[in-house]
PDB file of N, CA and C in Angstrom:
ATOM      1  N   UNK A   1       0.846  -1.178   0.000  1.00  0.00           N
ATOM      2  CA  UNK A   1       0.000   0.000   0.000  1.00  0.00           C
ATOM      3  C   UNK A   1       0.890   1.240   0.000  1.00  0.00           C
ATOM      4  N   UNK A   2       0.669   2.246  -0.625  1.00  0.00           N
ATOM      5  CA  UNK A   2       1.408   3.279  -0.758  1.00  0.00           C
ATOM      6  C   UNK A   2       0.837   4.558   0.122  1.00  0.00           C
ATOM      7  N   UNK A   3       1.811   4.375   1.004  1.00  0.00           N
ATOM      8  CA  UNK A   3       0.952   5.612   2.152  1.00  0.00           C
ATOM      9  C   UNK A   3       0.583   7.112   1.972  1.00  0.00           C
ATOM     10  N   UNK A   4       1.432   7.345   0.723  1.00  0.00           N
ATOM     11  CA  UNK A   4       1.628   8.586   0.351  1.00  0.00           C
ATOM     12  C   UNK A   4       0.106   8.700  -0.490  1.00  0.00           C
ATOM     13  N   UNK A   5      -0.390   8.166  -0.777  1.00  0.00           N
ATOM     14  CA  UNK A   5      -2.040   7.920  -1.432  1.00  0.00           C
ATOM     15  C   UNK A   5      -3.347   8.256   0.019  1.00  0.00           C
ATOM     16  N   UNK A   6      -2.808   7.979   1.346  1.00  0.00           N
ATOM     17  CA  UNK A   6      -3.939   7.374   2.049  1.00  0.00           C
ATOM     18  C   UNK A   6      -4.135   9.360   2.428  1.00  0.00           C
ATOM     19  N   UNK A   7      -5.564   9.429   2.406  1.00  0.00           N
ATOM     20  CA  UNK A   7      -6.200  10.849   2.966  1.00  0.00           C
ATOM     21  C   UNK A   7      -5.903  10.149   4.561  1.00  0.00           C
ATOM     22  N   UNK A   8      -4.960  11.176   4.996  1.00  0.00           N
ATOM     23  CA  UNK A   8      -4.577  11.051   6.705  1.00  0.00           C
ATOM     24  C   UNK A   8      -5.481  12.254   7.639  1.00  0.00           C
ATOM     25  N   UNK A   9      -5.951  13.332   6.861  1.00  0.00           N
ATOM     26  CA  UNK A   9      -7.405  14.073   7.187  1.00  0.00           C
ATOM     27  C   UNK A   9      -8.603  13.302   7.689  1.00  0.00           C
ATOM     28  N   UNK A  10      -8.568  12.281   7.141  1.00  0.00           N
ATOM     29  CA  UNK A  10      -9.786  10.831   8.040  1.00  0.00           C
ATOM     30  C   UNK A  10      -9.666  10.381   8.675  1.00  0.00           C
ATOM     31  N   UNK A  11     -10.137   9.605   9.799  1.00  0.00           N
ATOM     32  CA  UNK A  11     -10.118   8.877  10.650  1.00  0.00           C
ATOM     33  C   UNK A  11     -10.014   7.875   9.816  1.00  0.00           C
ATOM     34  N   UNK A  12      -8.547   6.535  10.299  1.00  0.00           N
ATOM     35  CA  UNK A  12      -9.195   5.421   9.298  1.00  0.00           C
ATOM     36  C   UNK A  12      -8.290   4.523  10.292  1.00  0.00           C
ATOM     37  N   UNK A  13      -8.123   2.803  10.171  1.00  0.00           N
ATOM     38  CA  UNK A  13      -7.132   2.071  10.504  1.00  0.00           C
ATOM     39  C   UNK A  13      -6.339   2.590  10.820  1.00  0.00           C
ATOM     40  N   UNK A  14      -5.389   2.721  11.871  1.00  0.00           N
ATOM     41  CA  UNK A  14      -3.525   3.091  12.496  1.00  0.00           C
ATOM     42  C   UNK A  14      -4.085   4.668  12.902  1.00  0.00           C
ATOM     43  N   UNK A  15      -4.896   5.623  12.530  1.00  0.00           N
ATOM     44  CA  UNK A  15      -4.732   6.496  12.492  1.00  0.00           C
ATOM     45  C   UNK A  15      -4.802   6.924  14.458  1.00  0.00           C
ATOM     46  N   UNK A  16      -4.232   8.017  14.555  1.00  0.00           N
ATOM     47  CA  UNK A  16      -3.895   8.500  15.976  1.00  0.00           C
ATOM     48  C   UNK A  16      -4.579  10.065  15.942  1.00  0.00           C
ATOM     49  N   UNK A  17      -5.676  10.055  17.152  1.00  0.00           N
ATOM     50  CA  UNK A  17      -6.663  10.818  16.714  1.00  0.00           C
ATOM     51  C   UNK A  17      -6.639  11.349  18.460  1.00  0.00           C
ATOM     52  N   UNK A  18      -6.476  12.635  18.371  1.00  0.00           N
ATOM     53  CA  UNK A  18      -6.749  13.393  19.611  1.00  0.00           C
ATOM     54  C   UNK A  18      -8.413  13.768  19.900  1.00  0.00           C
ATOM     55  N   UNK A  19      -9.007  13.269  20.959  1.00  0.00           N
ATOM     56  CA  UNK A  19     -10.336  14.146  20.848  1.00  0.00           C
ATOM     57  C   UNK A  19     -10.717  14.366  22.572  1.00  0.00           C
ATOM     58  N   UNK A  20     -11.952  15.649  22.340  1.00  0.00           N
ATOM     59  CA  UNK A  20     -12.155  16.208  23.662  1.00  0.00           C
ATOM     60  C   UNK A  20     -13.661  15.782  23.812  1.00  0.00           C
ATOM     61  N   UNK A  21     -14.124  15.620  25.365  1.00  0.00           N
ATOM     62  CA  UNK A  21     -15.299  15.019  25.345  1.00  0.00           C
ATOM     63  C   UNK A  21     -15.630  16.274  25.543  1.00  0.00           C
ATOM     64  N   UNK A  22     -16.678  16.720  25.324  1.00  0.00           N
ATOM     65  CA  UNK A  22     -17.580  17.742  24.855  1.00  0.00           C
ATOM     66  C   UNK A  22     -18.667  18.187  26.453  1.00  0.00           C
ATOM     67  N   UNK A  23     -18.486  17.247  27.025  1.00  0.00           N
ATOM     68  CA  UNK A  23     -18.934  17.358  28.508  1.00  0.00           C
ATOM     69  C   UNK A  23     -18.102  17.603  29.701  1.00  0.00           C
ATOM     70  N   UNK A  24     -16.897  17.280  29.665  1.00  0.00           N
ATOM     71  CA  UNK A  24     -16.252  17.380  30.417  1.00  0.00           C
ATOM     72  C   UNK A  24     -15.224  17.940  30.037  1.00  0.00           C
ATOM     73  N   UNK A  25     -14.450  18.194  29.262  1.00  0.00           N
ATOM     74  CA  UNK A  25     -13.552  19.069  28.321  1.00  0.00           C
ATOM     75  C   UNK A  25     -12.395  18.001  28.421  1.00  0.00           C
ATOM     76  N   UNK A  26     -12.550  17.022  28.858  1.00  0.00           N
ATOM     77  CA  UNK A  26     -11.602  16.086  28.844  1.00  0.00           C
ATOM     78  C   UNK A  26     -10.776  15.494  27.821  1.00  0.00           C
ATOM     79  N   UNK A  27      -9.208  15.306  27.495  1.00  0.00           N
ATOM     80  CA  UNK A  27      -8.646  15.326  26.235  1.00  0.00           C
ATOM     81  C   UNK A  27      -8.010  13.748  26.255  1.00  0.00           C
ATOM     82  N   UNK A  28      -8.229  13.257  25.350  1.00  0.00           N
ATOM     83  CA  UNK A  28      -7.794  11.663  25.264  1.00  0.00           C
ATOM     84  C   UNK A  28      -6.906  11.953  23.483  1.00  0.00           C
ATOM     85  N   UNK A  29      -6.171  10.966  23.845  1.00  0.00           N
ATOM     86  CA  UNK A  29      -5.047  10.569  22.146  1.00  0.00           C
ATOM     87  C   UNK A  29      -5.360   9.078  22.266  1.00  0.00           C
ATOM     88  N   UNK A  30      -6.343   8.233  21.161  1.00  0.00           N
ATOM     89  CA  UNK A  30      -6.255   7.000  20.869  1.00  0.00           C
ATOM     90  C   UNK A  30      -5.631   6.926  19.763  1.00  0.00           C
ATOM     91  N   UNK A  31      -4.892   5.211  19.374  1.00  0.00           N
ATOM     92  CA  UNK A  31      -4.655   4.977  18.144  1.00  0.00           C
ATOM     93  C   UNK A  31      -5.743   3.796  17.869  1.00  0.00           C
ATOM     94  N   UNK A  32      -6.296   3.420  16.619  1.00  0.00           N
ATOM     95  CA  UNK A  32      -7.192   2.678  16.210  1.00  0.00           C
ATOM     96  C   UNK A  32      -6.733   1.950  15.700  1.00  0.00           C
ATOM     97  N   UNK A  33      -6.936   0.656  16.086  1.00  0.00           N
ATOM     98  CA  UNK A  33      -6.117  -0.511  15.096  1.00  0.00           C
ATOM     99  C   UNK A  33      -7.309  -1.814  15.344  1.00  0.00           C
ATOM    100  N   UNK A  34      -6.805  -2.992  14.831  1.00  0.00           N
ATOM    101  CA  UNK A  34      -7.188  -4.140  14.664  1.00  0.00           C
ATOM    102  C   UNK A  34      -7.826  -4.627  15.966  1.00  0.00           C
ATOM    103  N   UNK A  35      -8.608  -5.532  16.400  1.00  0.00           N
ATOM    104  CA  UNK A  35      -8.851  -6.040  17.365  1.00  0.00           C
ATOM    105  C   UNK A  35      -7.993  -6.905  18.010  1.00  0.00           C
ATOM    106  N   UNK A  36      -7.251  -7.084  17.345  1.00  0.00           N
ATOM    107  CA  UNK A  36      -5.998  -8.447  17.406  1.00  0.00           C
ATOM    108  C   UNK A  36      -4.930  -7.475  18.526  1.00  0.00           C
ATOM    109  N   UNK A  37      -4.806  -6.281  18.054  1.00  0.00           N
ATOM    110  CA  UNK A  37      -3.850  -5.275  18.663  1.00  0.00           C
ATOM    111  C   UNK A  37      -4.235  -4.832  20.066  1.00  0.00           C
ATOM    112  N   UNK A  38      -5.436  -4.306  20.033  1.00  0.00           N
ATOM    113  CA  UNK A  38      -6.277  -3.071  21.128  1.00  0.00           C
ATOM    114  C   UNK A  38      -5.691  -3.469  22.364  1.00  0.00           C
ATOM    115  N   UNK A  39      -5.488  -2.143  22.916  1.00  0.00           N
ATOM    116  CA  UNK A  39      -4.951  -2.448  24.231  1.00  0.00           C
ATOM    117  C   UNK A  39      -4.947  -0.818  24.853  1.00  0.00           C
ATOM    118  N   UNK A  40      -6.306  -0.832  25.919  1.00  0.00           N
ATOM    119  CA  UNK A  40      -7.045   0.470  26.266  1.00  0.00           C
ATOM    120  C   UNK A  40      -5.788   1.023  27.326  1.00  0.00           C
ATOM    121  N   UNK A  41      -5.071   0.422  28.138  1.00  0.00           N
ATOM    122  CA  UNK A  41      -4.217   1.290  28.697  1.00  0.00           C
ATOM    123  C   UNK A  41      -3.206   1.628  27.744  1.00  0.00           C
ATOM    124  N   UNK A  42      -2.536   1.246  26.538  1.00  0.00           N
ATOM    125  CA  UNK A  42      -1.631   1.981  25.847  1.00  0.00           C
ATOM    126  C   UNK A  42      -2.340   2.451  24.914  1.00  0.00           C
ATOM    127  N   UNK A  43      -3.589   3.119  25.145  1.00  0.00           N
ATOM    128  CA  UNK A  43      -4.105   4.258  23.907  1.00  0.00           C
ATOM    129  C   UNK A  43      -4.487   3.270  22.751  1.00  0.00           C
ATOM    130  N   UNK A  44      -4.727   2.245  22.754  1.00  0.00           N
ATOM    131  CA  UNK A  44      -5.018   1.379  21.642  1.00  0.00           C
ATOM    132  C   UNK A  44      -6.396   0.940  21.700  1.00  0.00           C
ATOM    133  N   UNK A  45      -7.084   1.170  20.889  1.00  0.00           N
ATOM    134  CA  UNK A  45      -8.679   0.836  20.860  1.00  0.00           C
ATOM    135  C   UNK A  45      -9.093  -0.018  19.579  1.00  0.00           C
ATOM    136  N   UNK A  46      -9.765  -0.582  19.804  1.00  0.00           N
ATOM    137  CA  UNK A  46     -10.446  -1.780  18.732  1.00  0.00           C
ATOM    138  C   UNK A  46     -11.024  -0.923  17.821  1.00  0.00           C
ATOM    139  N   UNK A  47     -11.006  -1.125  16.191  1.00  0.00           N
ATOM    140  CA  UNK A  47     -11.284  -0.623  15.639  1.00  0.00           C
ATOM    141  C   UNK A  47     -13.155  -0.744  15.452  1.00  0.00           C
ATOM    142  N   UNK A  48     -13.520  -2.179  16.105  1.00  0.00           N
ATOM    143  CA  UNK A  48     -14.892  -2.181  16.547  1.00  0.00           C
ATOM    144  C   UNK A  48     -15.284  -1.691  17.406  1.00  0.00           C
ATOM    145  N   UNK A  49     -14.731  -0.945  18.261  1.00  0.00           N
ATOM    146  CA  UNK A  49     -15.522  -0.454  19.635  1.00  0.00           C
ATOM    147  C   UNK A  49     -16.041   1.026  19.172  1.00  0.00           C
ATOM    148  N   UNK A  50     -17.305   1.253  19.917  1.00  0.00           N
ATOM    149  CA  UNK A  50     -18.055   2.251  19.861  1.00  0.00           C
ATOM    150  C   UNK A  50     -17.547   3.689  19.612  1.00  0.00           C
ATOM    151  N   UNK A  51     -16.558   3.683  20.413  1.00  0.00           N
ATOM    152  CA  UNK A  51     -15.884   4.932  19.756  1.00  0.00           C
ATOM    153  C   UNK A  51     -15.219   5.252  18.632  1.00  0.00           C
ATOM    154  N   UNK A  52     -14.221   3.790  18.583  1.00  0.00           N
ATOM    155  CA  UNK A  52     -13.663   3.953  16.676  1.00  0.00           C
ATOM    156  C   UNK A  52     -14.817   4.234  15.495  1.00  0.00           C
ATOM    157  N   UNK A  53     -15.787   3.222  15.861  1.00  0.00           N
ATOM    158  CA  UNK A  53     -17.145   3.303  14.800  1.00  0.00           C
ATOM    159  C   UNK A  53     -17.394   4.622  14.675  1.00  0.00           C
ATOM    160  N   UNK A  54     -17.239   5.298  15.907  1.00  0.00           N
ATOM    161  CA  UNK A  54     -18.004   6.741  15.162  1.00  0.00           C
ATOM    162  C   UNK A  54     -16.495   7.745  14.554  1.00  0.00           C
ATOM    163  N   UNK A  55     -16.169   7.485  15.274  1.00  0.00           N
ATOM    164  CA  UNK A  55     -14.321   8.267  14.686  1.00  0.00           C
ATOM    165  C   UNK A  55     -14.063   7.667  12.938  1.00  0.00           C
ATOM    166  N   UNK A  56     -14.350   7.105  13.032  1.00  0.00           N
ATOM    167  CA  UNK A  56     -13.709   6.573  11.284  1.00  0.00           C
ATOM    168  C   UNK A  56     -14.600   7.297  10.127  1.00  0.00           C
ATOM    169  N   UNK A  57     -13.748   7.777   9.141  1.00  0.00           N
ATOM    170  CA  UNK A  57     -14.507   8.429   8.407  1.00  0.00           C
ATOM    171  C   UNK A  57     -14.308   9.802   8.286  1.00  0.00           C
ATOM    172  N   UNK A  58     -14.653  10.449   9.872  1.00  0.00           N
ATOM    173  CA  UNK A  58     -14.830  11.422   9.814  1.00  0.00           C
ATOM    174  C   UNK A  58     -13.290  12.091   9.955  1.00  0.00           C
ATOM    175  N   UNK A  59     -13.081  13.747  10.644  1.00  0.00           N
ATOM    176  CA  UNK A  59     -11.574  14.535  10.167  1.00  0.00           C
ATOM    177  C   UNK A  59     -11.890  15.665  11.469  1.00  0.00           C
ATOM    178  N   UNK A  60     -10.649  16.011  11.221  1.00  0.00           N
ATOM    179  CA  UNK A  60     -10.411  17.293  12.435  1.00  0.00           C
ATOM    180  C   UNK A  60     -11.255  18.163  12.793  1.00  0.00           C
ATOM    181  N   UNK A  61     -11.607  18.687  13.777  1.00  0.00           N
ATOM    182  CA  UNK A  61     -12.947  19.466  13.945  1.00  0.00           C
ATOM    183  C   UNK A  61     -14.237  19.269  13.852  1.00  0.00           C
ATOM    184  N   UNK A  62     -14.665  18.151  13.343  1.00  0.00           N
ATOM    185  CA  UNK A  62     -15.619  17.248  13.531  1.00  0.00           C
ATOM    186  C   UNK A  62     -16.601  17.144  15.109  1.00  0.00           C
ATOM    187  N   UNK A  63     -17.373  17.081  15.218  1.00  0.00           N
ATOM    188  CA  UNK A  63     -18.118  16.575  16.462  1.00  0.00           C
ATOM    189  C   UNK A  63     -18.857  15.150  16.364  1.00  0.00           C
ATOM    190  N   UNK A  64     -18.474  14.397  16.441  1.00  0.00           N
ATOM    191  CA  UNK A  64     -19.384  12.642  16.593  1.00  0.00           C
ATOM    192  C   UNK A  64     -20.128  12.786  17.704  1.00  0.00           C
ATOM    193  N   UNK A  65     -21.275  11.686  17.830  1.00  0.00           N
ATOM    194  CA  UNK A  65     -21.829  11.203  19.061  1.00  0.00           C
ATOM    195  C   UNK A  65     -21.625   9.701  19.279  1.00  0.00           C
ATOM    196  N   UNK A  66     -21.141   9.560  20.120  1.00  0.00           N
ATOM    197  CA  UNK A  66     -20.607   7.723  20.209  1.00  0.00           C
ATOM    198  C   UNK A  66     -21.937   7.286  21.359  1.00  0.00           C
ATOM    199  N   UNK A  67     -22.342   6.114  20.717  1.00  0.00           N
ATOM    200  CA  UNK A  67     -23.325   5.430  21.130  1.00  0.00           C
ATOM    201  C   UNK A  67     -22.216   4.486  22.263  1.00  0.00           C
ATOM    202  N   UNK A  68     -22.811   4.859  23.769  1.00  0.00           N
ATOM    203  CA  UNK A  68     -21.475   3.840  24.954  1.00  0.00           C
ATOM    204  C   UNK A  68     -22.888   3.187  25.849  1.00  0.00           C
ATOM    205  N   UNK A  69     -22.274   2.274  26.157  1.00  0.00           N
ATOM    206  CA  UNK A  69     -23.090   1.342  27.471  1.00  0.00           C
ATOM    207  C   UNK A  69     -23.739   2.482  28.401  1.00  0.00           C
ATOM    208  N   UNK A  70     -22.907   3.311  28.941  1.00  0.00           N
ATOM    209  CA  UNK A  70     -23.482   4.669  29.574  1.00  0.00           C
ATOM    210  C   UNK A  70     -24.502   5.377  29.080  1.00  0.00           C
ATOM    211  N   UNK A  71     -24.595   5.450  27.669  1.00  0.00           N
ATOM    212  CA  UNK A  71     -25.251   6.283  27.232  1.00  0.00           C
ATOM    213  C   UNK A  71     -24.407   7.270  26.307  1.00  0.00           C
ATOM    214  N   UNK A  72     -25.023   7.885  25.501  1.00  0.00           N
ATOM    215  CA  UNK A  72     -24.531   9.473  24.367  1.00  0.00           C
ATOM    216  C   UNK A  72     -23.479  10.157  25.258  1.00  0.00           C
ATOM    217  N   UNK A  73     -22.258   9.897  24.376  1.00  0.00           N
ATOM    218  CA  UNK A  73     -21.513  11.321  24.153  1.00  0.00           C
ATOM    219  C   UNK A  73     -20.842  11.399  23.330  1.00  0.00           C
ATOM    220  N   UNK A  74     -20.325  13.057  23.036  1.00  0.00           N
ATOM    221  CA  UNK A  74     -20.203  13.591  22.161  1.00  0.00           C
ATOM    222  C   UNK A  74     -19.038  13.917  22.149  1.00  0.00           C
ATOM    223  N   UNK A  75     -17.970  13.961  21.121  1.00  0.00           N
ATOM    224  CA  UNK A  75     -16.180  14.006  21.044  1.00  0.00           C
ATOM    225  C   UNK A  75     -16.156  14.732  20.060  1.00  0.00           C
ATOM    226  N   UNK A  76     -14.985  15.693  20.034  1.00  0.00           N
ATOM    227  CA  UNK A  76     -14.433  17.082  19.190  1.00  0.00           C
ATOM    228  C   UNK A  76     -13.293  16.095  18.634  1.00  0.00           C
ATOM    229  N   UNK A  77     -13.135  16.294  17.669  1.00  0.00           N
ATOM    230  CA  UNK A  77     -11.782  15.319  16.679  1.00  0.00           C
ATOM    231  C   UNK A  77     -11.413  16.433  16.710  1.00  0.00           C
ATOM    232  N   UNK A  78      -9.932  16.594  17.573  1.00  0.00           N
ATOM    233  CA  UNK A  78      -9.045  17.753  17.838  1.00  0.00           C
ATOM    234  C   UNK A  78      -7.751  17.581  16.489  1.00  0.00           C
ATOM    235  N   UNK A  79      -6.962  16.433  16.581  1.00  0.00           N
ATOM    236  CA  UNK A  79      -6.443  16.135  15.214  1.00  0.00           C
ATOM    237  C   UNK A  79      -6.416  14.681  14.868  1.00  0.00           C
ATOM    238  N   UNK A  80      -5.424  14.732  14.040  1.00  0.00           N
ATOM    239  CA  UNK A  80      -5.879  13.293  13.374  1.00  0.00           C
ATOM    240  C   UNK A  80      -4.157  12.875  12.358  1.00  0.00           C
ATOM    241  N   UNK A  81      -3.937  11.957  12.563  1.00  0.00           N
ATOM    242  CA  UNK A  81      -2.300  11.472  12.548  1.00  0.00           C
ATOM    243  C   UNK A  81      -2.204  10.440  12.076  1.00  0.00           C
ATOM    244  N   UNK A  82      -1.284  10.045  11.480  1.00  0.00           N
ATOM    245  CA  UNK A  82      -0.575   8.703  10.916  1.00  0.00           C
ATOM    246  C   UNK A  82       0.246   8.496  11.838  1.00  0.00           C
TER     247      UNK A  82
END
């Protein structure tokens, strides 16, 4: 795969994505990878879990609402990284 092709403006696979919860102003840096990988204390999240689902796709400045066991909330895609 030629990386120099991939839009890194998206949320996608590997990508390393700063975001703020919108309720609490709270600032998290995940990286999104495989399920095989995920590992929530080193910033590594399943690319199936509720929060990647709504992160993928979208790009910087963005607002998602992630559907959680808790209930709705809402994350600011602060940036977004290879």
């Amino acid at each position: 795969m030629d990386e120099s092709k991939i839009d890194v403006s998206k949320v996608l696979i590997y990508s390393i994505v700063k975001i703020k919860n919108m309720k609490n102003n709270a600032e998290m840096t995940y990286t999104i990878v495989p399920e095989s990988e995920s590992d929530l204390k080193a910033g590594k999240i399943s690319v199936s879990s509720p929060i990647a689902k709504a992160l993928i796709g979208n790009s910087k400045g963005d607002v998602v609402t992630v559907q959680a066991p808790a209930g709705t909330m809402d994350f600011q895609i602060l940036d977004v990284s290879r």
